[in-house]
N, C-alpha and C. Protein backbone atom coordinates (compact mmCIF):
# COMPACT_ATOMS: atom_id res chain seq x y z
N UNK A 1 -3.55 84.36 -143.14
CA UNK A 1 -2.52 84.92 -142.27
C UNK A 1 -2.41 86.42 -142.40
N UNK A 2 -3.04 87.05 -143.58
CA UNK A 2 -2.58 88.20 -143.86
C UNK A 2 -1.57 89.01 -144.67
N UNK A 3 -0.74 88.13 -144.43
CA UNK A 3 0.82 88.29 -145.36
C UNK A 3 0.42 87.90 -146.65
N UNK A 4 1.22 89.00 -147.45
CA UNK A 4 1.27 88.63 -148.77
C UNK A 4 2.69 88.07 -149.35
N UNK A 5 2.56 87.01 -149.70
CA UNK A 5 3.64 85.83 -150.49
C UNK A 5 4.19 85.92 -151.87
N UNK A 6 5.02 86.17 -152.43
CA UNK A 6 5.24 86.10 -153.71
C UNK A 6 6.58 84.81 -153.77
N UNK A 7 5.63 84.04 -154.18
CA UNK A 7 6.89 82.78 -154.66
C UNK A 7 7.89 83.45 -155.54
N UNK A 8 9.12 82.58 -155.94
CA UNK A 8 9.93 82.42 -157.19
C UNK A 8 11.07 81.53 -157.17
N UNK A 9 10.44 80.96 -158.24
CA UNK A 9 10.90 79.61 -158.69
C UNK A 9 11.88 79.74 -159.79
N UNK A 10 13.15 79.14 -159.35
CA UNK A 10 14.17 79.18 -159.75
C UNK A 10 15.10 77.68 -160.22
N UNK A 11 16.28 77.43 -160.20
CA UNK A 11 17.02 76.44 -160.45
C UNK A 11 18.37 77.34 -160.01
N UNK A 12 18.85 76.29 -159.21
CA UNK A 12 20.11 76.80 -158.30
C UNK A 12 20.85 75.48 -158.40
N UNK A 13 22.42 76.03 -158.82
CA UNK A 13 23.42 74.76 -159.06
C UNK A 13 24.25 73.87 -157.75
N UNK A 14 23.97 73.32 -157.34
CA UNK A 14 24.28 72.80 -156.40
C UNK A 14 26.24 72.98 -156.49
N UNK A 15 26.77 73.51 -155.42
CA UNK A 15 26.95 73.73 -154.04
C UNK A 15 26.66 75.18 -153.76
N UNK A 16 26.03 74.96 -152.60
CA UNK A 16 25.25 76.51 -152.50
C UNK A 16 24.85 77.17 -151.10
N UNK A 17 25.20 77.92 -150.54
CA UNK A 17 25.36 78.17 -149.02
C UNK A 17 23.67 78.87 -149.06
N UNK A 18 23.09 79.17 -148.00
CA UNK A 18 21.71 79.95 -147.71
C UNK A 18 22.34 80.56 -146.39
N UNK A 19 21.86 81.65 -146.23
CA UNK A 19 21.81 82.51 -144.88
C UNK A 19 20.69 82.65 -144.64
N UNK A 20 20.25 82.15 -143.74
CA UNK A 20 18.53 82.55 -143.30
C UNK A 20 18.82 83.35 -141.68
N UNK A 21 17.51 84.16 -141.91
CA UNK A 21 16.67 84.97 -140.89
C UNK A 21 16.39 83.90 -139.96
N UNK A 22 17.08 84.03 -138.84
CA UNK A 22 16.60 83.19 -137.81
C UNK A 22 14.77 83.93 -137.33
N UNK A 23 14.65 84.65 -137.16
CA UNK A 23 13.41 85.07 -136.99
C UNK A 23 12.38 84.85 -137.61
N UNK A 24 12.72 84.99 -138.89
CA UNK A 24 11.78 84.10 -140.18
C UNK A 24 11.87 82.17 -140.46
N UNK A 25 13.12 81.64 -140.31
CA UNK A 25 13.34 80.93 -140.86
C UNK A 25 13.86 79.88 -139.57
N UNK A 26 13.26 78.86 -139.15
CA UNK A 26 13.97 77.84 -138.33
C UNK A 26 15.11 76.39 -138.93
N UNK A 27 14.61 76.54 -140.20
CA UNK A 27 15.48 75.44 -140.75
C UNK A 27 15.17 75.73 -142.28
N UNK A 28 16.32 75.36 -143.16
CA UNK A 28 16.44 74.95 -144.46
C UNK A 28 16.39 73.61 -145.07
N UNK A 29 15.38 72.97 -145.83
CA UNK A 29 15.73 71.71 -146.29
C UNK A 29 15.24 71.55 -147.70
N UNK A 30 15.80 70.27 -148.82
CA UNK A 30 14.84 70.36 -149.60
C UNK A 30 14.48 68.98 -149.93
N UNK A 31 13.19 68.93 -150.79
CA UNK A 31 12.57 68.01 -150.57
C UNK A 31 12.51 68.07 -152.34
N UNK A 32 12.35 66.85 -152.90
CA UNK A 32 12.12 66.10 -154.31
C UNK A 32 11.22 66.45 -154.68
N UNK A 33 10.53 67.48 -155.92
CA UNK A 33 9.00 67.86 -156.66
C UNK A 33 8.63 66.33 -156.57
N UNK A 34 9.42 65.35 -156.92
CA UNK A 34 8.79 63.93 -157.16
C UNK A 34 7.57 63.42 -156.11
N UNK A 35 8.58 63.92 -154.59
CA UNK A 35 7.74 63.25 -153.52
C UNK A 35 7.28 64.43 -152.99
N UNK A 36 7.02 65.40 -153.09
CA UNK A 36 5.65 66.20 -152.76
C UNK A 36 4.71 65.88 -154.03
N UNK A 37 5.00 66.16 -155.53
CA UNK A 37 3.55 65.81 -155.80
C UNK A 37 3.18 64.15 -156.18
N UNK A 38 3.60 63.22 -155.52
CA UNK A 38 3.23 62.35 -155.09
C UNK A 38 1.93 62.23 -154.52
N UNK A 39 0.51 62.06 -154.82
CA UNK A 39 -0.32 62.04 -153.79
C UNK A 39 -0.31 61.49 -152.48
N UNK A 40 0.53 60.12 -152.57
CA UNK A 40 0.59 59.41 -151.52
C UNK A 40 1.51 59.77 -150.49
N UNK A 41 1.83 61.02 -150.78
CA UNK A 41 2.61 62.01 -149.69
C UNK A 41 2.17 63.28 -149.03
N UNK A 42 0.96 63.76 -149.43
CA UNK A 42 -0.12 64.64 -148.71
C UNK A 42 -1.01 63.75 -148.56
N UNK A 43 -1.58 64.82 -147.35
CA UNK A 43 -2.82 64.57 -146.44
C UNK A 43 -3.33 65.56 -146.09
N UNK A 44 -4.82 65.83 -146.00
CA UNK A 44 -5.33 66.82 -145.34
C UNK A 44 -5.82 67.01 -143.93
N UNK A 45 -5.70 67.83 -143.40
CA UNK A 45 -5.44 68.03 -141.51
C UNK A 45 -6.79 69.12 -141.55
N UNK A 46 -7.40 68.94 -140.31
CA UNK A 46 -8.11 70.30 -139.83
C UNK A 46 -7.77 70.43 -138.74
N UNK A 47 -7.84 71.55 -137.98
CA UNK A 47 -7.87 72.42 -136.90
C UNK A 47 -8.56 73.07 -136.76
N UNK A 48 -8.71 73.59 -135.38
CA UNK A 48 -9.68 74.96 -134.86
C UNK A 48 -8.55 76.19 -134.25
N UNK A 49 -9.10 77.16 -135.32
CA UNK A 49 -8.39 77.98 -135.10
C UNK A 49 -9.29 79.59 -135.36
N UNK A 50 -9.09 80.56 -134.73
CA UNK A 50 -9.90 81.64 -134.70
C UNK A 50 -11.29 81.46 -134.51
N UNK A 51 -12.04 80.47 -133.99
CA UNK A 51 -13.29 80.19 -134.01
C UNK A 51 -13.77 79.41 -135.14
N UNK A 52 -12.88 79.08 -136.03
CA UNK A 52 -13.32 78.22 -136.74
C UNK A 52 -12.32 76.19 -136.92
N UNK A 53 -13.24 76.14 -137.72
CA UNK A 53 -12.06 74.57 -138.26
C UNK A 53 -11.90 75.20 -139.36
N UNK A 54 -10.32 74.93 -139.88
CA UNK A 54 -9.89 75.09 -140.90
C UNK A 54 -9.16 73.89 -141.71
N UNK A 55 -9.25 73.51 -142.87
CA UNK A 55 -8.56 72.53 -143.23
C UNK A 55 -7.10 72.92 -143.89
N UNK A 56 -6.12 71.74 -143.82
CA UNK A 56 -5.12 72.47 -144.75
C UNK A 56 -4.34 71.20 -145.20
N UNK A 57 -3.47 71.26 -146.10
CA UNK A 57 -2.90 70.37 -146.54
C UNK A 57 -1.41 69.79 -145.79
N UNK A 58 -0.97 68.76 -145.67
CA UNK A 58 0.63 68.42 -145.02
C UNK A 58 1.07 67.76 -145.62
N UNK A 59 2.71 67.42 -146.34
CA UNK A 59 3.26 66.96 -146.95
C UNK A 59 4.30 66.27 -146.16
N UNK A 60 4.25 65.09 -145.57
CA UNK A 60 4.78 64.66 -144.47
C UNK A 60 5.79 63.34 -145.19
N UNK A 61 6.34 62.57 -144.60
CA UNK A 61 7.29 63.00 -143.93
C UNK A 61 8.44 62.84 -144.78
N UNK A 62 9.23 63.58 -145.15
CA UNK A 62 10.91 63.39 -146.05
C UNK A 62 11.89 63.49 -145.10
N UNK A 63 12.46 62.83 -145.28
CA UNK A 63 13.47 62.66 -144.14
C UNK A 63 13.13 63.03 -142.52
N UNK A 64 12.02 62.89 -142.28
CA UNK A 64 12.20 64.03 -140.68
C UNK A 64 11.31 65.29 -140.99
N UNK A 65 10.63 65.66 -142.37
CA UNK A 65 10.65 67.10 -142.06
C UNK A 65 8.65 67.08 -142.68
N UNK A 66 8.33 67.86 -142.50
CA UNK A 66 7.49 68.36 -142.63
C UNK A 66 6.60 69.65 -143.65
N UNK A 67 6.56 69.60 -144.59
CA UNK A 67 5.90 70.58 -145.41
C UNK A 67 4.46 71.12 -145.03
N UNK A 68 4.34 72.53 -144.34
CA UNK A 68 2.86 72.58 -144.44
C UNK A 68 2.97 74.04 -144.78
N UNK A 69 1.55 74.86 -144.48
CA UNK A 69 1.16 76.01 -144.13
C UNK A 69 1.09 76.87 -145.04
N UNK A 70 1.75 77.81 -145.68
CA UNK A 70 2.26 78.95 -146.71
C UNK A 70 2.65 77.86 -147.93
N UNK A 71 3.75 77.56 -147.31
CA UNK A 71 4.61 76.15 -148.07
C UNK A 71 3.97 75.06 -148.50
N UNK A 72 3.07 74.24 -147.96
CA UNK A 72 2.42 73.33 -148.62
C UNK A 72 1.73 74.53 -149.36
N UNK A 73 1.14 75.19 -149.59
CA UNK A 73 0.07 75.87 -150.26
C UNK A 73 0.66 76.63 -151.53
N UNK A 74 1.52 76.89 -151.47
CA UNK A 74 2.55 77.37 -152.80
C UNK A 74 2.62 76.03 -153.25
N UNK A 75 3.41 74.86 -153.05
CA UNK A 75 3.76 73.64 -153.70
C UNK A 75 2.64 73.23 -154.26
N UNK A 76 1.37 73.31 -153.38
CA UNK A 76 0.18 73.03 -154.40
C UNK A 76 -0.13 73.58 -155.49
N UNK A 77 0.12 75.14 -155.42
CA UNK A 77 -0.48 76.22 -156.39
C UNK A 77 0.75 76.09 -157.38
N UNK A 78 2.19 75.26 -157.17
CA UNK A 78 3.16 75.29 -158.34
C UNK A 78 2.16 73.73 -159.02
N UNK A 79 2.32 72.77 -158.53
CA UNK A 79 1.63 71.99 -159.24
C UNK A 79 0.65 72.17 -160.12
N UNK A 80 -0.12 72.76 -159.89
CA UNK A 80 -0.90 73.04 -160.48
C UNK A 80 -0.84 73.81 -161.58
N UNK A 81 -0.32 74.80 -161.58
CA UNK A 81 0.20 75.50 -163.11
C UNK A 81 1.33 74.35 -163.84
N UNK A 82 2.43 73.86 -163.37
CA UNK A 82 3.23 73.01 -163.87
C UNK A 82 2.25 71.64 -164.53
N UNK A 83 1.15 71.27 -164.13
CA UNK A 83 0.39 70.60 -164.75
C UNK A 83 -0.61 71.05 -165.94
N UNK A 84 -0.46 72.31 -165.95
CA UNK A 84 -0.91 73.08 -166.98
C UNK A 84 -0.37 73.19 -167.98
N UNK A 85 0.88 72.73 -168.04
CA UNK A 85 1.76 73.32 -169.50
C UNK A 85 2.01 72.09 -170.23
């Protein structure tokens, strides 16, 4: 995409308001570490995009919602260190 991402991973006490960037941000939700790294809750997708196929990962479906793109791709790259320690 171009953009550069810097996660940060935190712990936030529940009750807790968010203000999001409508321009950035269409919805807030959250979803259980349990059932994203669940395998049996990703799948991998391709598309054609810029002249090419690209593959990518989707973390489907929690309630209605959808994990992909930037977001699936951080959740992967947290797994992965969190399986490291």
């Amino acid at each position: 995409s171009g953009f550069s991402v810097v996660p940060v991973v935190g712990l936030v006490k529940p009750p807790y308001s968010l203000t999001l960037d409508e321009f950035e941000v269409a919805e807030a939700f959250e979803v259980p570490l349990s059932f994203l790294f669940d395998p049996a809750n990703k799948r991998r997708e391709e598309a054609f995009w810029r002249g090419e196929i690209r593959s990518y990962d989707i973390y489907a479906d929690y309630d209605g919602h959808m994990v992909w793109g930037a977001t699936a791709r951080i959740v992967g790259r947290l797994q992965e260190v969190l399986l490291r320690l």
